[in-house]
Structures are given as C-alpha cells and as structure tokens.
Protein backbone atom coordinates (compact mmCIF):
# COMPACT_ATOMS: atom_id res chain seq x y z
CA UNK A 1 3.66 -4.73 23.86
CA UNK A 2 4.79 -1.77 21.58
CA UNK A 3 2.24 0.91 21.25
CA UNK A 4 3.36 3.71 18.70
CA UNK A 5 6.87 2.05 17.54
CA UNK A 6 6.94 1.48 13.64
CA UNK A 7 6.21 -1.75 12.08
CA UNK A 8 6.47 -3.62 8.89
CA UNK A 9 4.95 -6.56 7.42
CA UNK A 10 6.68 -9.80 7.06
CA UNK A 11 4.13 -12.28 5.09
CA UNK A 12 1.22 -12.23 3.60
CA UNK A 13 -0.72 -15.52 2.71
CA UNK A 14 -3.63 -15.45 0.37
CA UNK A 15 -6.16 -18.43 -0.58
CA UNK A 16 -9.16 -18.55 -2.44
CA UNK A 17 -8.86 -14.59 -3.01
CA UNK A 18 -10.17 -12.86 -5.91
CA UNK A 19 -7.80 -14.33 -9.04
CA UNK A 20 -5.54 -15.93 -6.26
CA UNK A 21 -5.78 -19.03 -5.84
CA UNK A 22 -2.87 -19.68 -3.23
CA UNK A 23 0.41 -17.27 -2.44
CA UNK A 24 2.86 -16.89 0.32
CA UNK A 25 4.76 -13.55 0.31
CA UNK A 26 7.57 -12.29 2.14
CA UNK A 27 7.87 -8.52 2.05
CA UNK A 28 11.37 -6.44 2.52
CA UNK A 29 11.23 -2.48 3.26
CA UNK A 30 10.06 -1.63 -0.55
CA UNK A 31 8.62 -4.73 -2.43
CA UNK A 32 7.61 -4.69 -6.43
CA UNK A 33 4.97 -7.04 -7.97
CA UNK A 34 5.89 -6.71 -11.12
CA UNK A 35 3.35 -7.84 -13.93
CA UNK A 36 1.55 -7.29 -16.69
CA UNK A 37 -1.90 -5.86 -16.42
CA UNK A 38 -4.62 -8.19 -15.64
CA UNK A 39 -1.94 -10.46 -14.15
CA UNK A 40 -3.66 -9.85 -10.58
CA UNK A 41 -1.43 -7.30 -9.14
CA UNK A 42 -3.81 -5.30 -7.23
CA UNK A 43 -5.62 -8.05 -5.97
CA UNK A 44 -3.15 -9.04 -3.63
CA UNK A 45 -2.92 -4.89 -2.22
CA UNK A 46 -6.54 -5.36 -1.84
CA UNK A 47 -6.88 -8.18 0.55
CA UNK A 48 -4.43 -6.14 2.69
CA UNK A 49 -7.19 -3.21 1.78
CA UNK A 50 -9.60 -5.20 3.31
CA UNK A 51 -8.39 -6.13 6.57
CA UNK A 52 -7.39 -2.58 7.12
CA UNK A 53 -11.19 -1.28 6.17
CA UNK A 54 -13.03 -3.92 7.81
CA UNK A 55 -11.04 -2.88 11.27
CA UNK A 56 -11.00 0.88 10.48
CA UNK A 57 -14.51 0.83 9.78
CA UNK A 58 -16.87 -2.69 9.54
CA UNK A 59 -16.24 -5.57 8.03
CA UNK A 60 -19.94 -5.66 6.22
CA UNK A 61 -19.10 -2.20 4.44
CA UNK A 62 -15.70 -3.49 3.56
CA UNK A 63 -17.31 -6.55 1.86
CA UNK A 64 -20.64 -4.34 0.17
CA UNK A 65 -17.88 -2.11 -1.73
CA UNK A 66 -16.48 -5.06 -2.88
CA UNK A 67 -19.66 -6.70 -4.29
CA UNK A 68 -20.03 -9.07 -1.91
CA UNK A 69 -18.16 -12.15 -1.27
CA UNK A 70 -19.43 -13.21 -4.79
CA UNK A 71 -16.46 -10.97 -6.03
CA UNK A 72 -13.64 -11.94 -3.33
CA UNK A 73 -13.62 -15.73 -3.36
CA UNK A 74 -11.78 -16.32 -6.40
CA UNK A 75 -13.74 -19.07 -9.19
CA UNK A 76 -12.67 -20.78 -11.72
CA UNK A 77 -14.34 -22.00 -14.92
CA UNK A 78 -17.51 -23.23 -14.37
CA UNK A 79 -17.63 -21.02 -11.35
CA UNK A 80 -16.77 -23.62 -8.52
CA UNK A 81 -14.35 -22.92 -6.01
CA UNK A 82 -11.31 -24.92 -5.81
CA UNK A 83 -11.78 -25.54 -2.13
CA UNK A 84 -15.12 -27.29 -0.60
CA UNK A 85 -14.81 -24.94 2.56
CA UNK A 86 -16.18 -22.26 0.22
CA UNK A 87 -13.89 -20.25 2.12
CA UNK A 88 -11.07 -17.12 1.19
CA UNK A 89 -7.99 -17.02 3.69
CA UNK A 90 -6.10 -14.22 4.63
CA UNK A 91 -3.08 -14.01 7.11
CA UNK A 92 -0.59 -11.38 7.76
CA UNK A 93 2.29 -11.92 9.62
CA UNK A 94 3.99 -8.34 11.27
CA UNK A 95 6.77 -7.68 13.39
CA UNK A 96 7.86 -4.32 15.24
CA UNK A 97 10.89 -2.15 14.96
CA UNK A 98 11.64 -1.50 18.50
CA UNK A 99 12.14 -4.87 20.31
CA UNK A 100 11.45 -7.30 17.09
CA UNK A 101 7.89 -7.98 18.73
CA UNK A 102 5.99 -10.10 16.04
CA UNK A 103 2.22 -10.81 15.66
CA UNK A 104 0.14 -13.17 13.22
CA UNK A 105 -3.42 -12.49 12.08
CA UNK A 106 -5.72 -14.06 9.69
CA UNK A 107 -9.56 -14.74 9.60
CA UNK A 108 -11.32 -16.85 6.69
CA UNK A 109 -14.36 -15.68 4.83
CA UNK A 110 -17.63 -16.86 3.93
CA UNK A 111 -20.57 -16.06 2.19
CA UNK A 112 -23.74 -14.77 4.39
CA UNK A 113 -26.86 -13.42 3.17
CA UNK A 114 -27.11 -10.72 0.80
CA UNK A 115 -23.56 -8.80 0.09
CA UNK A 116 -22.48 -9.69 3.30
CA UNK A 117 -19.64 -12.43 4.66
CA UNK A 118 -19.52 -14.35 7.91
CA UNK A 119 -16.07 -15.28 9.50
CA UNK A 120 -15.87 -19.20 10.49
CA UNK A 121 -12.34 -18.26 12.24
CA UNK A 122 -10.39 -15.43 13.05
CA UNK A 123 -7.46 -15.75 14.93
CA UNK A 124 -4.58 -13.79 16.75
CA UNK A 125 -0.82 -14.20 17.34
CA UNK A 126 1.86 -11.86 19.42
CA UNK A 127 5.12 -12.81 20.40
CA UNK A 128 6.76 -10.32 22.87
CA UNK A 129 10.35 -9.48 22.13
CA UNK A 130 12.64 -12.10 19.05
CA UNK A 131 11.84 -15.33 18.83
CA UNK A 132 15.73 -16.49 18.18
CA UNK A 133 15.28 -19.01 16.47
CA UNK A 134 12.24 -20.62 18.38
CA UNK A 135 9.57 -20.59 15.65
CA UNK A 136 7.75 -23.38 17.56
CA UNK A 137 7.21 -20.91 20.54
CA UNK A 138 4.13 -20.46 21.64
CA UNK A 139 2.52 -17.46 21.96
CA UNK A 140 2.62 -14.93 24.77
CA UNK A 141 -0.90 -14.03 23.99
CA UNK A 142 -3.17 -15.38 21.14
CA UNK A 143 -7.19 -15.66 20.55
CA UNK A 144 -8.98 -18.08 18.24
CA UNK A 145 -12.84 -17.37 17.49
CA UNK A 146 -15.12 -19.64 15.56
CA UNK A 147 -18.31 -19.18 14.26
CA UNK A 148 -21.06 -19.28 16.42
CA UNK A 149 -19.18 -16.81 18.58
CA UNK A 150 -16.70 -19.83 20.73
CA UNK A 151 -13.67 -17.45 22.01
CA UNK A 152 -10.39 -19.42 22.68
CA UNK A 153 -8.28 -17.33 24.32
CA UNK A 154 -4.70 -17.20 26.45
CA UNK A 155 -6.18 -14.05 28.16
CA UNK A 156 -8.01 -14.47 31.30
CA UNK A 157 -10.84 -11.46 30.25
CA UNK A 158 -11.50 -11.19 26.63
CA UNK A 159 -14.46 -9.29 25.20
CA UNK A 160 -17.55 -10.97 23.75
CA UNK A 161 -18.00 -10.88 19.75
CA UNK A 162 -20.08 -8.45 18.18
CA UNK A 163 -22.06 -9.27 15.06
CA UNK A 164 -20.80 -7.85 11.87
CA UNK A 165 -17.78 -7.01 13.38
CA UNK A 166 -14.24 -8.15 13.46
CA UNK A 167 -13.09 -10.22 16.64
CA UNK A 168 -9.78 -8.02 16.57
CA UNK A 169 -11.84 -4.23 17.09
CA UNK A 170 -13.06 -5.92 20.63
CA UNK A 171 -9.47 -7.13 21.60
CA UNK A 172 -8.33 -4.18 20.67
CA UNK A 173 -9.50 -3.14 24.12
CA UNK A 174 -7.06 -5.47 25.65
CA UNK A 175 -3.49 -4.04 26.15
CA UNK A 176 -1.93 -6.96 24.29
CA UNK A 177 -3.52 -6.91 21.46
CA UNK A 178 -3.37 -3.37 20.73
CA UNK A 179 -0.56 -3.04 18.58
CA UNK A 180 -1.78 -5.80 16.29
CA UNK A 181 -4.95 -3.80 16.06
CA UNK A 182 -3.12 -0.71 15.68
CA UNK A 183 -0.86 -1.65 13.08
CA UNK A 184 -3.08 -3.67 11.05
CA UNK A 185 -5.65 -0.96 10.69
CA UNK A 186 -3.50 1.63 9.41
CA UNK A 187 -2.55 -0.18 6.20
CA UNK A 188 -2.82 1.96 3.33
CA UNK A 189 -3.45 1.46 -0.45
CA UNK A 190 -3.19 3.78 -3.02
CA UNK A 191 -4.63 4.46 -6.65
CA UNK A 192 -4.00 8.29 -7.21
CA UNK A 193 -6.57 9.43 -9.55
CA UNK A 194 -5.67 12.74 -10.97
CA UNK A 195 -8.92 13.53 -12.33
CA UNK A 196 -10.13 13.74 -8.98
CA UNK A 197 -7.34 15.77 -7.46
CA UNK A 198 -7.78 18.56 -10.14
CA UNK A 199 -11.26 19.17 -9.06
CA UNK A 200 -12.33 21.67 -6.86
CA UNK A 201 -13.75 19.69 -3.54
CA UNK A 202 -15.87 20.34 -0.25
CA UNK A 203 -13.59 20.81 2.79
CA UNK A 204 -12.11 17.85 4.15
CA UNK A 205 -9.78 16.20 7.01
CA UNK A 206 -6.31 16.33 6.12
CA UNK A 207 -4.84 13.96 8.67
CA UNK A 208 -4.64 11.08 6.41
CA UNK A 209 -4.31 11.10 2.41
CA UNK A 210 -7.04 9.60 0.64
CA UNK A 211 -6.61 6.45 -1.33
CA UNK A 212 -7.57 8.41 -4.48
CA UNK A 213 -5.81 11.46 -3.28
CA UNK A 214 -8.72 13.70 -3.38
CA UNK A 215 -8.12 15.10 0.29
CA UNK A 216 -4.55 16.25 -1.46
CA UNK A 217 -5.53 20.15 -0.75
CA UNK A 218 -6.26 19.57 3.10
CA UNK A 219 -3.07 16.88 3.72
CA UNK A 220 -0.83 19.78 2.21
CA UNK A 221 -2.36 22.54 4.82
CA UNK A 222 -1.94 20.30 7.72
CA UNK A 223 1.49 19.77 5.87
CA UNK A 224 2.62 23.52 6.24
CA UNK A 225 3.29 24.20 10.04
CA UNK A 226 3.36 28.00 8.79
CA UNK A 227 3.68 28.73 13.05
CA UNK A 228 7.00 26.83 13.16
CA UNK A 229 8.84 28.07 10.00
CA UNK A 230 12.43 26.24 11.61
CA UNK A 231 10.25 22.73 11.01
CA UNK A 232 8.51 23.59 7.80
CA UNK A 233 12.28 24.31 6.35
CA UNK A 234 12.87 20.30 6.90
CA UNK A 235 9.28 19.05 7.04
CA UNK A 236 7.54 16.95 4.89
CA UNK A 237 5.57 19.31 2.54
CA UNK A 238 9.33 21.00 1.62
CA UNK A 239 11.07 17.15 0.46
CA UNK A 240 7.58 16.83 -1.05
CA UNK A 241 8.33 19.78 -3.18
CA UNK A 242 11.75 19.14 -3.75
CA UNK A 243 11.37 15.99 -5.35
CA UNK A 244 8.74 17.45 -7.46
CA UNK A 245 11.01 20.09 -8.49
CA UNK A 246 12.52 17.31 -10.61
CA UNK A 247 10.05 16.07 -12.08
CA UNK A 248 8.76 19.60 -13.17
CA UNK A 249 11.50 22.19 -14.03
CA UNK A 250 10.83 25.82 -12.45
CA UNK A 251 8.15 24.68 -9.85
CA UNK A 252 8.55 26.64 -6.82
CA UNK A 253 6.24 25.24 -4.58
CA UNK A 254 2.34 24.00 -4.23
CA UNK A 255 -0.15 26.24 -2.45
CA UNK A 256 -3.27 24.67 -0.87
CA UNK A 257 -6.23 27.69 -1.60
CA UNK A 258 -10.11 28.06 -2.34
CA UNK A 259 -12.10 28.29 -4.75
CA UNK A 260 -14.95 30.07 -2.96
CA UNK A 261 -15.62 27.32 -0.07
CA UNK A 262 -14.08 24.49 -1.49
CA UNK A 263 -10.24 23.26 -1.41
CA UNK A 264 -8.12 23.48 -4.17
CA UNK A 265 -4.26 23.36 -5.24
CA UNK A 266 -2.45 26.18 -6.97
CA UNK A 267 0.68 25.42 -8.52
CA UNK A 268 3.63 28.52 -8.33
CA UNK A 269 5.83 28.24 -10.92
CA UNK A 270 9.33 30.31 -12.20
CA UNK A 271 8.70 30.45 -15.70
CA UNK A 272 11.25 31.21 -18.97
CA UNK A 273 11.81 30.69 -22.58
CA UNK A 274 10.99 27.30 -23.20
CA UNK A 275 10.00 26.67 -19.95
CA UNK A 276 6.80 25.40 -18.33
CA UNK A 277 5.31 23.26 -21.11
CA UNK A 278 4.45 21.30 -18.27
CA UNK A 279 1.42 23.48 -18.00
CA UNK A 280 1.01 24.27 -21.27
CA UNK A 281 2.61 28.09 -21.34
CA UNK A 282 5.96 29.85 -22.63
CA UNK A 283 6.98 32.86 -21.33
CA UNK A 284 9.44 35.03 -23.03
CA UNK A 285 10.92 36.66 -19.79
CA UNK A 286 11.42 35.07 -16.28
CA UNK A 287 8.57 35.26 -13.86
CA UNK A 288 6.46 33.85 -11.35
CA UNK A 289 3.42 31.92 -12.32
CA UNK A 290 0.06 30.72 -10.71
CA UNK A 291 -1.49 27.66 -12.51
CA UNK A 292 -4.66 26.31 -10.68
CA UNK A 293 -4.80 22.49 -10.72
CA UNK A 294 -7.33 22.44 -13.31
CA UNK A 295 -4.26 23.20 -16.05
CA UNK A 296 -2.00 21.05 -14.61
CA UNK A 297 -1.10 17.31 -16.19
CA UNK A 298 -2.12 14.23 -14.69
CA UNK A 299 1.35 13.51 -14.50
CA UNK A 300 2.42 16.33 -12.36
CA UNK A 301 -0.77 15.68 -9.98
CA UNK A 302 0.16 11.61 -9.94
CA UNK A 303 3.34 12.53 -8.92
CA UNK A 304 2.61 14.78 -6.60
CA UNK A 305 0.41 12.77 -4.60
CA UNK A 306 2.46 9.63 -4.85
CA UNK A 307 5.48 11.93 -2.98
CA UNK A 308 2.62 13.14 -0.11
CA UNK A 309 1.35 9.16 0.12
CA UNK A 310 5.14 8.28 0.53
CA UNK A 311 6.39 11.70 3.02
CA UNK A 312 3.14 12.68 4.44
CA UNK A 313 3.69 12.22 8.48
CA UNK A 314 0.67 11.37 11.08
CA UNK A 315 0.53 11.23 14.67
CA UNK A 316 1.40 7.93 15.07
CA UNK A 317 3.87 5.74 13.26
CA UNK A 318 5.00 5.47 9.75
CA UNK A 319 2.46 2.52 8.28
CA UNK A 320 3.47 0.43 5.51
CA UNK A 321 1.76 1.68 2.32
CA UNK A 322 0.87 -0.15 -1.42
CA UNK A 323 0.90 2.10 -4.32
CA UNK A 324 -0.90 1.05 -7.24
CA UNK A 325 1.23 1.81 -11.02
CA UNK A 326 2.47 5.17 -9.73
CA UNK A 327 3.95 5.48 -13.29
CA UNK A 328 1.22 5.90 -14.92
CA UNK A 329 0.82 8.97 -16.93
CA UNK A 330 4.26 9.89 -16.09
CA UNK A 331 7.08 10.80 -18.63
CA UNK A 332 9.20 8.14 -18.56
CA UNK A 333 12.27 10.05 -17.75
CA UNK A 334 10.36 11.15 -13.94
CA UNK A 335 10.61 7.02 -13.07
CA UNK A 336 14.00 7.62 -11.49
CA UNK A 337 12.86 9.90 -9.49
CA UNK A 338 9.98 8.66 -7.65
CA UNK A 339 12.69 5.44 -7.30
CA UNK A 340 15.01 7.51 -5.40
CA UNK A 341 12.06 8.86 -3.55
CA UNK A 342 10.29 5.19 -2.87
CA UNK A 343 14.13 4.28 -1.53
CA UNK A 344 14.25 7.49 0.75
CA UNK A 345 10.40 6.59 1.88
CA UNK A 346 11.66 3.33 3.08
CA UNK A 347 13.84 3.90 5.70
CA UNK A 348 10.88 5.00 7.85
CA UNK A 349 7.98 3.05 6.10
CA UNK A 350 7.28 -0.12 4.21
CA UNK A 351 6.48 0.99 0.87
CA UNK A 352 4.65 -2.27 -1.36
CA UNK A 353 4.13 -0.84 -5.25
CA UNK A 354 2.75 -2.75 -8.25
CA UNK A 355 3.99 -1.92 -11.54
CA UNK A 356 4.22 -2.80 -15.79
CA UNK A 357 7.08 -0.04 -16.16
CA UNK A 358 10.57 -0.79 -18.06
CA UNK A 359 11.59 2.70 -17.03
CA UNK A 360 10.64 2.35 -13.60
CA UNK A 361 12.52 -0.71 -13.00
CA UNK A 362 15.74 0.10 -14.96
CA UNK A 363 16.59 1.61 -12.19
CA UNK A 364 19.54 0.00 -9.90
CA UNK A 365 17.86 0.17 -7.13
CA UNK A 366 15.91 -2.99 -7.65
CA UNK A 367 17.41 -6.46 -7.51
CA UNK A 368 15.81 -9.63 -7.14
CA UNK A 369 15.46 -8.83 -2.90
CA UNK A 370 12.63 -6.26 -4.17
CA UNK A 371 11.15 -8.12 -6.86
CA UNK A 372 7.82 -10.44 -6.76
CA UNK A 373 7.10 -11.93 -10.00
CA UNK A 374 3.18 -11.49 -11.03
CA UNK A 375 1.72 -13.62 -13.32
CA UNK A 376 -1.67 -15.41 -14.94
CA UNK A 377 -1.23 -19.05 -15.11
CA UNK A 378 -4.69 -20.62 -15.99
CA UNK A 379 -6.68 -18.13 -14.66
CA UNK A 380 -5.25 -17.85 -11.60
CA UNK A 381 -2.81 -15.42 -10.13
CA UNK A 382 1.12 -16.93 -9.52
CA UNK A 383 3.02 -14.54 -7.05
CA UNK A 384 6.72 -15.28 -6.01
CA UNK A 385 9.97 -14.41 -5.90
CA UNK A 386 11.94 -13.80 -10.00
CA UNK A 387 13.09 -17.47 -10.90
CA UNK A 388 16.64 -18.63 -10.27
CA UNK A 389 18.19 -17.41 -13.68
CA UNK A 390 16.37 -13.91 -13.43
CA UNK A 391 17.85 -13.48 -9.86
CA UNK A 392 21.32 -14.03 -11.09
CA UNK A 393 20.92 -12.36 -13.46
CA UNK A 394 20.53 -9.05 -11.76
CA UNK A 395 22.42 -9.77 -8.77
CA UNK A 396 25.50 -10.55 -11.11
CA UNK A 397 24.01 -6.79 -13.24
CA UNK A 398 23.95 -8.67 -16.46
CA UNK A 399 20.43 -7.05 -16.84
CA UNK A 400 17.88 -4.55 -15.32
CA UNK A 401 14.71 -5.46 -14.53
CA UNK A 402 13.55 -3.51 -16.96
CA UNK A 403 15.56 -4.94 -19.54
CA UNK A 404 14.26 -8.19 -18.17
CA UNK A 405 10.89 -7.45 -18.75
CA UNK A 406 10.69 -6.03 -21.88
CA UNK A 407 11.70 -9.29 -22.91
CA UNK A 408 9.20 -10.78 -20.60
CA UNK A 409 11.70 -12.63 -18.43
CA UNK A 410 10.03 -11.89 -14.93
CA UNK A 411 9.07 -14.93 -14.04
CA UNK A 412 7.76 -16.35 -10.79
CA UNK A 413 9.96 -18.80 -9.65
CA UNK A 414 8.85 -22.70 -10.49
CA UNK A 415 7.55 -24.69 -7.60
CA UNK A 416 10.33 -27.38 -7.38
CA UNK A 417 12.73 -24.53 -7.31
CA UNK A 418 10.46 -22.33 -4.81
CA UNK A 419 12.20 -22.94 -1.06
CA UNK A 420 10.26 -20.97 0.47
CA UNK A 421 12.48 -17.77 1.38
C-alpha cells in the first residue's frame, strides 16, 4: 500500500449533515460549489473538516467545537430528523496517484451524552492497485466496527477500539491501512481571516498553515530555505510572491520579522507616482518601502495566504485542500489571478473552493467538469453537477459561468436527469 504518494479524493457522500440532507459528489483536480450564501456551501468542506480533525486530533473535540451533534445532524421544521436512525453519514471515497490504489471510508454519527457523539459504524475499504472495471471486487483489506466495540475485520491482528476515539487512529498501526489514515487526516480547509493575519502573534509552528492563516509569519520562514539560495530561487515562497506581484503592483517580496517576541509580516514594496495605493501611500520618486501588516488591506493579506494554502510544501505529500470564498475582499480584477494560480495548484494537489463570485468564474478555466451547483431547496442543501442546459451551455462557450450566474442559471441538475456521473 502507498505510503507518501499523492492522493485525491474521488466522492464524497453526505446524509443527515448539517443543512444536507443527502448528496453524492464526485470531485476532479479543482472542484467549485458554486452558490449563493446560505445555500450550504461550507457545510459540505466541513464534514470533510471533521473527519480530518477527529483523526488528527479526537473525535470528541472535533464534535465540542462544533456544538455538539445537536448542530451536525441536519433538522428540519419542527426539529425532527428525516431519518429514524437519528444518525449523520459520511463517506469518502480516495484513490492514489502512483498505482491507482483506492480506499473507502465512512462512519455514522450519533448523539451521546453531553456535546459528545458515539459512532454505531465505522468502516474501511482499500483496494490495492485499479480495479479495471471490477467495482464488485472485494476488498484486499477492509474493517467494519459497530457499536459496542464488535471489530469485523479481513486482517488477522487488528487493534482493539478505544473510547472516544476513531476506529481508523488504531488501524492506522496496521501497514494496510496506513495510507487511508494518512491521507484522510491531512485534509485541509480554509477560511483566511485577514484580521487575524495582520496581528502581531506568539511564536508558532510553521509546518502547516493554519485554517485561519494566523501561523502565515512562521509558514513563510520555514518557506525561505535562506541556506540553499539555488532552491529558494524556484521554491515555493518565490511563485508565492510572484503571483502576488500581480495582484499588487511594485511588491517586491514579503518578509517574515518581530515585533519584539512575537511574529509578524512586513511587506517590501518599490514605490512611484501613483503607485502603492494598495497601502495607502504615494511617493513622488521611486523607492523601496516597508509596510508592516498592520497597513496592509485585507485583500492583499487574503490573497496572500490563499497563494501559501495553495504552494506551501510539507514533508509529505501534496493533500487535497477546500478554500472557503477566497474572493472575498478582493478587487475584482485579482479573480483571474488566483484562477490561474488554483489551475497551477492543481497539478500537484486537489484544490475544492466554494464561491458567490461572477468575476471569479468568468474565467475560462471553468466548465461544467469543475462546477457543482449549490443550492437551498426547502431548507435543505441540493449539491450536483450544473443541469443539462447550463453544461452545454459552457461546453459549447455560449456563456461563462459567471455570466450564468449573474442571471442565476447555476442550477443543480434535476433528479430524473441526474445519472449519476
């Protein structure tokens, strides 16, 4: 079974979570749920949120920040749940680069006492090397565990469960479920807050970007490999730069510092007539500028950490990353360029984005193959693929998809029509 080779996600399929009632999404290499807001966007990023937390860390704390599985099952009127089980569902389907490996996992969710969840069954799926064709195959190595702590397994030694705890963090210890475990848990999601990049902040570890970005200072120094100048020329930190060069005219480059003991950004700037309104100066003669990050916009710190959640490297694999409305606060003209860096991103890492942006999605790059229709039907979230007429559409480039939706014609496509692709 792979160990470190790159993986994407194939399918996700919700029930009972949050606003969504049921969905079955396939994912490419960059994937848009495009929506307006409330529509339920982010929910669906957050149950992948959640399995990544509650493996990374416990499942109890994952539930607590939540509110408790009050807040995840998803109610209708009346608050009853449309299912008797009482139950939310969550399975991801994910398949590796090197040898088309593919793995299943899902668990269902309960309420327990208190803020807390139990898990009536969690279950496991690998399949080593392409299935051609057979999707009836069975698996080379799978698990099933039940509440009440009944372990069904292929594997002659498997771990006992653990209360509180995911089934998956124990077979983790088991060389074929590694990878699943691996993979899963390094799912990322996130909303950039600029507010809390600007601040000054206590030191902290800069080996993974922090789903608010507030680590942005620490990511960038681990970023700068300042004893192997030939890599920094081509490393991350440098195409991080460069596409924020044109977003913000006559930026030179971003400096992690201090302020006394605590990290900080400064921002180094060539500055002219008419230049650097960015940052709220104009300079009559070309120079060089310092600007701390406490004077810069929130749409020159949403950019930049949306370019070091999309180019920012780690010792391991590329993981597949959502990105809640990285447009926001951005001039509208800067949309084609974090498009053009989302497409770059791709080629080495799934990249899943929600966004309400015409500007964003005027850009070519996005056909119907990238687009997932978000919408409210009822009180309930609809996710699927752009109807039938919307996909043609674009494929034939009658329209955008931003033209589309400013005329709010991103629609999911109708059950009867839905085949399932």
């Amino acid at each position: 079974m792979p160990r470190k080779s790159p993986f994407r996600l194939s399918r996700v399929r919700l029930r009972e979570y949050r606003s969504i009632a049921a969905c079955d999404v396939r994912l490419g290499p960059l994937t848009v749920l495009v929506g307006p807001n409330g529509s339920g966007k982010s929910n669906f990023l957050d149950a992948l949120r959640l399995v990544s937390e509650a493996l990374h860390g416990s499942l109890e704390q994952a539930v607590r920040t939540r509110g408790g599985m009050a807040e995840i099952r998803r109610r209708q009127a009346g608050h009853n749940l449309k299912y008797p089980d009482d139950t939310a569902f969550v399975e991801i389907i994910l398949e590796w680069a090197d040898d088309h490996s593919s793995g299943v996992y899902g668990l269902e969710l309960a309420d327990a006492a208190g803020h807390s969840a139990r898990v009536p069954h969690e279950w496991a799926r690998v399949w080593w090397g392409p299935q051609d064709g057979e999707e009836d195959r069975p698996a080379d190595a799978a698990f099933d565990v039940y509440e009440g702590g009944a372990v069904e397994s292929t594997e002659e030694i498997m771990p006992p469960p653990a209360q509180h705890a995911l089934y998956l963090v124990r077979a983790a210890g088991v060389d074929a479920f590694r990878a699943l475990f691996d993979g899963l848990s390094r799912i990322n999601v996130y909303s950039i807050d600029p507010e809390t990049m600007r601040r000054p902040l206590p030191p902290a570890q800069g080996e993974q970007l922090e789903r608010d970005g507030a680590n942005i200072a620490a990511v960038l120094h681990r970023l700068e490999p300042f004893e192997q100048p030939s890599r920094y020329r081509e490393g991350p930190k440098v195409r991080i730069e460069e596409y924020l060069r044109l977003i913000v005219p006559g930026l030179e480059m971003v400096r992690p510092t201090h302020v006394g003991a605590w990290d900080s950004l400064d921002f180094i700037q060539e500055s002219a007539r008419g230049e650097a309104e960015e940052f709220g100066e104009s300079s009559l003669e070309r120079s060089q500028r310092t600007f701390s990050a406490l004077s810069v916009s929130d749409g020159t710190l949403r950019a930049l950490g949306v370019l070091t959640a999309l180019f920012s490297d780690t010792d391991g694999p590329y993981s597949p990353i959502g990105i809640e409305e990285p447009e926001n606060t951005l001039h509208p003209a800067a949309a084609g360029v974090l498009v053009d860096a989302f497409q770059e991103a791709a080629e080495q890492r799934q990249i899943i984005i929600t966004s309400h942006s015409p500007e964003l999605l005027d850009h070519p790059a996005f056909g119907p193959e990238q687009l997932r229709a978000v919408r409210q039907e009822d009180g309930d979230t609809v996710i699927d693929k752009v109807d039938r007429a919307t996909a043609e559409s674009l494929s034939d480039r009658l329209f955008t998809a931003g033209e589309l939706l400013r005329a709010d014609q991103l629609q999911p496509t109708p059950p009867l029509e839905d085949d399932g692709q």
